[in-house]
PDB file of N, CA and C in Angstrom:
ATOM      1  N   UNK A   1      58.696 -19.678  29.265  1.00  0.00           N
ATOM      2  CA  UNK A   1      59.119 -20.597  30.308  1.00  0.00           C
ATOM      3  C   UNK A   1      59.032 -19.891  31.648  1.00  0.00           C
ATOM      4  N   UNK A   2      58.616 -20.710  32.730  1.00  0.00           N
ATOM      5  CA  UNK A   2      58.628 -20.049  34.199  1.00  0.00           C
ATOM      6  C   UNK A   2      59.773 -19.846  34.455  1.00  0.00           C
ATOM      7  N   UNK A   3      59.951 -18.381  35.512  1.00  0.00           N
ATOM      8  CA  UNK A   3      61.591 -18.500  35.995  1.00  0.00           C
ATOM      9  C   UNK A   3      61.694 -19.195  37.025  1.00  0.00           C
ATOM     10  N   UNK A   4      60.758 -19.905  37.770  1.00  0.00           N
ATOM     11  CA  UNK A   4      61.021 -20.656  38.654  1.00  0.00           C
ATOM     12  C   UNK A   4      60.679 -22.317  38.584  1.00  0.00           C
ATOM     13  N   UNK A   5      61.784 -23.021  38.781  1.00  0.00           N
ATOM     14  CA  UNK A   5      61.694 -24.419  38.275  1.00  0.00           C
ATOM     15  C   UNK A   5      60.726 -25.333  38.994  1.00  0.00           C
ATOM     16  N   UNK A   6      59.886 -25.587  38.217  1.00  0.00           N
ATOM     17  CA  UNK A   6      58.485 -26.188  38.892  1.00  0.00           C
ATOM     18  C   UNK A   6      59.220 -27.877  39.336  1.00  0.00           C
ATOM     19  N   UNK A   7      58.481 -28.462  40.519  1.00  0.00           N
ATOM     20  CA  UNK A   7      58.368 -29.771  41.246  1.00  0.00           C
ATOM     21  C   UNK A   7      58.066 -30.643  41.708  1.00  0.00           C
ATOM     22  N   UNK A   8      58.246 -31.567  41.240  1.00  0.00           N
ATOM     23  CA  UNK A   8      57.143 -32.499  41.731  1.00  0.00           C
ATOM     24  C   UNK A   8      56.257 -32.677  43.109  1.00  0.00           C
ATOM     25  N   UNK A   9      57.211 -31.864  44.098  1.00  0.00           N
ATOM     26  CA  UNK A   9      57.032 -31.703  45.751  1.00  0.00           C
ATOM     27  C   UNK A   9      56.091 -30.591  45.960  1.00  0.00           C
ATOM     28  N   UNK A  10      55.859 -29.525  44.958  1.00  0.00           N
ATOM     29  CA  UNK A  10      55.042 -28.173  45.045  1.00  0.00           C
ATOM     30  C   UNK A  10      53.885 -29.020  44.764  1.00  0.00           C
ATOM     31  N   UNK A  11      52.718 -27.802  45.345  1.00  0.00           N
ATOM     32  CA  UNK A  11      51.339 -28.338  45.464  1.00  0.00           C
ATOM     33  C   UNK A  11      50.842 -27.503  43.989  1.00  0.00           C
ATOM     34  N   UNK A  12      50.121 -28.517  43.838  1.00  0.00           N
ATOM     35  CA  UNK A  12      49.274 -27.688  42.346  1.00  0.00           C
ATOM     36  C   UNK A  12      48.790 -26.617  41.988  1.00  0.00           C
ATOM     37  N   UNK A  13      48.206 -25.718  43.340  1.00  0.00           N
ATOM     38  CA  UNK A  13      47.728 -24.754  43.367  1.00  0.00           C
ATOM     39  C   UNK A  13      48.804 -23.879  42.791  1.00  0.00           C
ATOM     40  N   UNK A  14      50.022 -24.070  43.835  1.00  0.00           N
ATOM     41  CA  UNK A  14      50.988 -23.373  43.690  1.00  0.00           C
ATOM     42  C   UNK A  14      52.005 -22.975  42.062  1.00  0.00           C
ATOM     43  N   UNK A  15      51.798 -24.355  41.586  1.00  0.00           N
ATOM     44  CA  UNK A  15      52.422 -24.000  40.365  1.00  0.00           C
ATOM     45  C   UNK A  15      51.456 -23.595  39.158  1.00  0.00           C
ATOM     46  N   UNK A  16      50.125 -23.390  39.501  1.00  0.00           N
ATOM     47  CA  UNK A  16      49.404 -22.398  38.626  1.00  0.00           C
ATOM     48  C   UNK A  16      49.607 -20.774  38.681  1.00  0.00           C
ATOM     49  N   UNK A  17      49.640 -20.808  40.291  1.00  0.00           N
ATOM     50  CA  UNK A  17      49.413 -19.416  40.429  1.00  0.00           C
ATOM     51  C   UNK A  17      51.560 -19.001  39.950  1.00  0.00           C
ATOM     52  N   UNK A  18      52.685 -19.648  40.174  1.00  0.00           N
ATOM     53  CA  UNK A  18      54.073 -19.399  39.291  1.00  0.00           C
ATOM     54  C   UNK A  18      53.690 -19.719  37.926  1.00  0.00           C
ATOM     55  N   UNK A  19      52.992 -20.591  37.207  1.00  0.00           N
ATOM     56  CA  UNK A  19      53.309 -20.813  35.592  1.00  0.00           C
ATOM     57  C   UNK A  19      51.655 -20.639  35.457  1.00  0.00           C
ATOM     58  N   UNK A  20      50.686 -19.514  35.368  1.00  0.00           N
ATOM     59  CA  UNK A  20      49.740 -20.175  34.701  1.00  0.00           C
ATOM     60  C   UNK A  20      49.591 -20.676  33.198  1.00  0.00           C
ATOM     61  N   UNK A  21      50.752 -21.091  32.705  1.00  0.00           N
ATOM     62  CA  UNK A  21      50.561 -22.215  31.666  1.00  0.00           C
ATOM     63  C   UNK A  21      50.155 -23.278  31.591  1.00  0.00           C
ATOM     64  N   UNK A  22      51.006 -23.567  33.204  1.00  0.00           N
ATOM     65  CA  UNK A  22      50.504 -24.814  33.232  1.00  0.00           C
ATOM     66  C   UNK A  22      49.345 -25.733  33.302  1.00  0.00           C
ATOM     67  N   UNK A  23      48.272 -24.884  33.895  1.00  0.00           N
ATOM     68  CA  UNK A  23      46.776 -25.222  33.984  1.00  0.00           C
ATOM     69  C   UNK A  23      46.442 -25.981  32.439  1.00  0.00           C
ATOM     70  N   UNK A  24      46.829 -25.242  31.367  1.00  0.00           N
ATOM     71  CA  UNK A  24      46.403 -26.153  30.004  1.00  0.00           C
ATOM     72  C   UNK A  24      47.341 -27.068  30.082  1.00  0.00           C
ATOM     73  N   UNK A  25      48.629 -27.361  30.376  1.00  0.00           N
ATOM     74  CA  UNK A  25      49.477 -28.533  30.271  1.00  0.00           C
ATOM     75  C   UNK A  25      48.882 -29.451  31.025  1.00  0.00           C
ATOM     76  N   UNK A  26      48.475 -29.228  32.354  1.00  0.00           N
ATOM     77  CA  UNK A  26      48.033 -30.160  33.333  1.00  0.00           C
ATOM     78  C   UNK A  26      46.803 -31.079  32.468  1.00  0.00           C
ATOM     79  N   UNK A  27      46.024 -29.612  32.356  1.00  0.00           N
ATOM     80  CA  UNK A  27      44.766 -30.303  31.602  1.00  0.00           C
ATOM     81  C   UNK A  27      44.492 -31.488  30.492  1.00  0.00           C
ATOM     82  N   UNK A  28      45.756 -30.933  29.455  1.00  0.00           N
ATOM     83  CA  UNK A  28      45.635 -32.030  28.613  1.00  0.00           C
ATOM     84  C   UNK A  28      46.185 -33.064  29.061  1.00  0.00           C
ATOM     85  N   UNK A  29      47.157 -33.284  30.104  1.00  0.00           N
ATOM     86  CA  UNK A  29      47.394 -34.894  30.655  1.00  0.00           C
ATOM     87  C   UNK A  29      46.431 -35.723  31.251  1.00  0.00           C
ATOM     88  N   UNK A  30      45.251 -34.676  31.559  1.00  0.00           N
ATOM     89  CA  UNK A  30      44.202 -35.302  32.313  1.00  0.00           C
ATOM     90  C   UNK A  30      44.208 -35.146  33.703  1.00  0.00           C
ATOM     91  N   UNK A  31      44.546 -33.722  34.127  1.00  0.00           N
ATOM     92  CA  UNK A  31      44.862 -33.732  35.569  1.00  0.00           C
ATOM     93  C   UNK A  31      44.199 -31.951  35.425  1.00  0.00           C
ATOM     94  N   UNK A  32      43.048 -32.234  35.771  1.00  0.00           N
ATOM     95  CA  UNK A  32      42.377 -30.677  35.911  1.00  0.00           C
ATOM     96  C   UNK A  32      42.006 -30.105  37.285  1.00  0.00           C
ATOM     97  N   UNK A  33      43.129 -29.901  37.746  1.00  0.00           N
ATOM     98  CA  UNK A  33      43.845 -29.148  38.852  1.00  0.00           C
ATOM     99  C   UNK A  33      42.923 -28.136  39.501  1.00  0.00           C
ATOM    100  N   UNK A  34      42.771 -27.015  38.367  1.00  0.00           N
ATOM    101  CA  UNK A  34      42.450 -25.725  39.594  1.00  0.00           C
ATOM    102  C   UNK A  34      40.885 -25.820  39.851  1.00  0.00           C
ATOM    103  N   UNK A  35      39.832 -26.796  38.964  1.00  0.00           N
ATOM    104  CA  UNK A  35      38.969 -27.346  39.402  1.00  0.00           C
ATOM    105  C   UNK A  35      38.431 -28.083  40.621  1.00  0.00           C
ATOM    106  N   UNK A  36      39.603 -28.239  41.521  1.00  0.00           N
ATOM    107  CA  UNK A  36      39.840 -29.567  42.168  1.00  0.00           C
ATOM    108  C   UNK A  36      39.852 -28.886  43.795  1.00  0.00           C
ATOM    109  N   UNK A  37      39.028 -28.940  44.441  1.00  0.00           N
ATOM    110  CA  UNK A  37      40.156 -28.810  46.098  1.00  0.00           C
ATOM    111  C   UNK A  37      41.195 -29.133  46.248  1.00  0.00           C
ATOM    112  N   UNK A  38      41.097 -30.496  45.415  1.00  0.00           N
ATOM    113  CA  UNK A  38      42.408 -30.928  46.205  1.00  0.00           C
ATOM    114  C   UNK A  38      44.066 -30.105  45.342  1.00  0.00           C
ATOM    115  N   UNK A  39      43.476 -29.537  44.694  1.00  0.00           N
ATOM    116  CA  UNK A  39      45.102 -28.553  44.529  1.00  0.00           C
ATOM    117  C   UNK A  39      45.310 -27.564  45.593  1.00  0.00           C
ATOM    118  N   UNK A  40      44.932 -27.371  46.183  1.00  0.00           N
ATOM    119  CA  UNK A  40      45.764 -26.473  47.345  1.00  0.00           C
ATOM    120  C   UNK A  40      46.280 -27.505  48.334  1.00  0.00           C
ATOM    121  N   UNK A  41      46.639 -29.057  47.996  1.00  0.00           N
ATOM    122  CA  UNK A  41      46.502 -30.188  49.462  1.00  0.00           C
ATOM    123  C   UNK A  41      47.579 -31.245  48.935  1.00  0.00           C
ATOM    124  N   UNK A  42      47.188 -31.349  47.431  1.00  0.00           N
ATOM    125  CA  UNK A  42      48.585 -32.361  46.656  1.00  0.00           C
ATOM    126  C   UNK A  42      49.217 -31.665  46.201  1.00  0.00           C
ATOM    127  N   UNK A  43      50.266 -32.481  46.223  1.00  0.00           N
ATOM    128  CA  UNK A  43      51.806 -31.989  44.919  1.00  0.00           C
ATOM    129  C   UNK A  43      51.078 -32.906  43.986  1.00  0.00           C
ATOM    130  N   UNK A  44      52.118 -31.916  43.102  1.00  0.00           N
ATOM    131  CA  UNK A  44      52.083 -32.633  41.380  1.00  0.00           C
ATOM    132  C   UNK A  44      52.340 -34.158  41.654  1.00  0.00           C
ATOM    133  N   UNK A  45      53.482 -34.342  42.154  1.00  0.00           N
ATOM    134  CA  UNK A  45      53.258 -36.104  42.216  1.00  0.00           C
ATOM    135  C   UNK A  45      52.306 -36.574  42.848  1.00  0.00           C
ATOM    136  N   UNK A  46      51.711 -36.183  43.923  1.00  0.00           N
ATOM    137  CA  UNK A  46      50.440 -36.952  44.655  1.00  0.00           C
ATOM    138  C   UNK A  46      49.296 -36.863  43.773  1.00  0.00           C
ATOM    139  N   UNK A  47      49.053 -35.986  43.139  1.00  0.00           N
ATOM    140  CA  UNK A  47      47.970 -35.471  42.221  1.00  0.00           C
ATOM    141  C   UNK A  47      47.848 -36.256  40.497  1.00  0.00           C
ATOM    142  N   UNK A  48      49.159 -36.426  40.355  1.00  0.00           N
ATOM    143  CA  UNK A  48      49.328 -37.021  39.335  1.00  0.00           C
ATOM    144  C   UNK A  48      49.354 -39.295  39.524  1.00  0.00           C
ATOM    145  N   UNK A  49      49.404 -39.449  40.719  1.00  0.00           N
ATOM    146  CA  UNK A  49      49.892 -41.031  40.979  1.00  0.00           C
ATOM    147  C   UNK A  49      48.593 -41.085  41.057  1.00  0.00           C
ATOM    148  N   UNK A  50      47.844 -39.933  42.017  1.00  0.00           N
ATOM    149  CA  UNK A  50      46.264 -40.304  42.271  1.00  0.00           C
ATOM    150  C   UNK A  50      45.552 -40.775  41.179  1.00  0.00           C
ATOM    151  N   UNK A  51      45.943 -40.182  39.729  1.00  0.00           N
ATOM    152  CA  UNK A  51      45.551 -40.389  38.533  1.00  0.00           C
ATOM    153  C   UNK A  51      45.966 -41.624  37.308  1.00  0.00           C
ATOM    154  N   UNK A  52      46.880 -42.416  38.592  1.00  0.00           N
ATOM    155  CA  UNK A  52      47.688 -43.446  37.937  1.00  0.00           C
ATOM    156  C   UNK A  52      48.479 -43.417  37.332  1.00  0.00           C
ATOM    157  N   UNK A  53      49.259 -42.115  37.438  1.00  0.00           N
ATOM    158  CA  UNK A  53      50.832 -41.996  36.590  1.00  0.00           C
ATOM    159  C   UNK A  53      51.678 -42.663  37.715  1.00  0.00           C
ATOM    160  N   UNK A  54      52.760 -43.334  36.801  1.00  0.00           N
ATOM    161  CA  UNK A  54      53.739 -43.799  37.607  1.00  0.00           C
ATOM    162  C   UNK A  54      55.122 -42.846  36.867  1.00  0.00           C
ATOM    163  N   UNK A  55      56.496 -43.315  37.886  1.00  0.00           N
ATOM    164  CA  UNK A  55      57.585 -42.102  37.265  1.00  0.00           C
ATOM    165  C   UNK A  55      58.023 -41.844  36.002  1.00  0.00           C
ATOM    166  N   UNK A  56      57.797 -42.376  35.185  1.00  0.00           N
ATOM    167  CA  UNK A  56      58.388 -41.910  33.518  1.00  0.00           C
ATOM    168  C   UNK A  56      57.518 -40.906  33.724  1.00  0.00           C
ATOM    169  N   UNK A  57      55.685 -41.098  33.390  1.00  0.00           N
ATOM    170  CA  UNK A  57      54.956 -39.920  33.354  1.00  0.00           C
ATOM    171  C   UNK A  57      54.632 -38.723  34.547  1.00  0.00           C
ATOM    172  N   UNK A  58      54.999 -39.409  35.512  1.00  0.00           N
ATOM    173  CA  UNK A  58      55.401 -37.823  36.374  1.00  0.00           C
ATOM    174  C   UNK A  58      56.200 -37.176  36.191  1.00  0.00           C
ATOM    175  N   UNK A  59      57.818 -37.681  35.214  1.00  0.00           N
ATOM    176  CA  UNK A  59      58.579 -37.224  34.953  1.00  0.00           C
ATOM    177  C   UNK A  59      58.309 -36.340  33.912  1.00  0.00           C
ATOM    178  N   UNK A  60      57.980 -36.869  32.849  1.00  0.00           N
ATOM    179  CA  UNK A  60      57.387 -36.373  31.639  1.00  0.00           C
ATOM    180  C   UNK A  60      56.436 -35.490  31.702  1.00  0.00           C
ATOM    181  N   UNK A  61      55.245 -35.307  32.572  1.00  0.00           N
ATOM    182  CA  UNK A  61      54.566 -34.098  32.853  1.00  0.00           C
ATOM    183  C   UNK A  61      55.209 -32.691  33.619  1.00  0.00           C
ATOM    184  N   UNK A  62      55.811 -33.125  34.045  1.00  0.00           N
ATOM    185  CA  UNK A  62      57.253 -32.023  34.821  1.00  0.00           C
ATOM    186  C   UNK A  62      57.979 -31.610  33.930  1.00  0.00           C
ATOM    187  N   UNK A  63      58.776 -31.729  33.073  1.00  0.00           N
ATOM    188  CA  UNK A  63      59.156 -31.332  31.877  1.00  0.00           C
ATOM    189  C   UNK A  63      58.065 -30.504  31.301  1.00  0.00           C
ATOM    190  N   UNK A  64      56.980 -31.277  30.658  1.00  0.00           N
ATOM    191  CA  UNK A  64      56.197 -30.388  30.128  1.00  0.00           C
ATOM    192  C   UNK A  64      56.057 -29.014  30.538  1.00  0.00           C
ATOM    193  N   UNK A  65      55.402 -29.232  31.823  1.00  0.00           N
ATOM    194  CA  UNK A  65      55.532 -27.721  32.290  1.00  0.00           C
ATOM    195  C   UNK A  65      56.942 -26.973  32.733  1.00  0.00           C
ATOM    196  N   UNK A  66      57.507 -27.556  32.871  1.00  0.00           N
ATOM    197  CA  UNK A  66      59.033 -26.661  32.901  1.00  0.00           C
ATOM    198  C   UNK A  66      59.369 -25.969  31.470  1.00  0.00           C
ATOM    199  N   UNK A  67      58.889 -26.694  30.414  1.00  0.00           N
ATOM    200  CA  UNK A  67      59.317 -25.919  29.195  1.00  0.00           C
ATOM    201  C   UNK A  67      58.066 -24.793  28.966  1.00  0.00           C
ATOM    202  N   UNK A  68      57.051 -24.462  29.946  1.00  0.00           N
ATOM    203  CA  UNK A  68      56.117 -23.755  29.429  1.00  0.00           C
ATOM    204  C   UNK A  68      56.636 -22.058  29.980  1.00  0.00           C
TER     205      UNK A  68
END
């Protein structure tokens, strides 16, 4: 688990380079991040709505990586 509690407000880049776990968590939701420019520019929620999650599954992908 990261010691620092990942957020929906942090930009993607950012919570690869604190959890690189998360890059495979991201991935399998369908959100392949460090591929992307735009992870140094969205947060996890902008990055994730862009992809058509609404809040249960932004919630639920946040968890995910919090338990990684």
């Amino acid at each position: 688990m990261s010691e620092t509690s990942i957020t929906s407000d942090m930009l993607l880049i950012d919570i690869v380079a604190l959890c690189p776990a998360a890059e495979k968590i991201l991935s399998a939701w369908g959100l392949n991040c460090v591929g992307c420019g735009g992870s140094a520019l969205e947060t996890l929620s902008q990055g994730a709505r862009g992809h058509g999650f609404g809040d249960e599954e932004v919630t639920a992908l946040l968890e995910d990586v919090n338990r990684s």
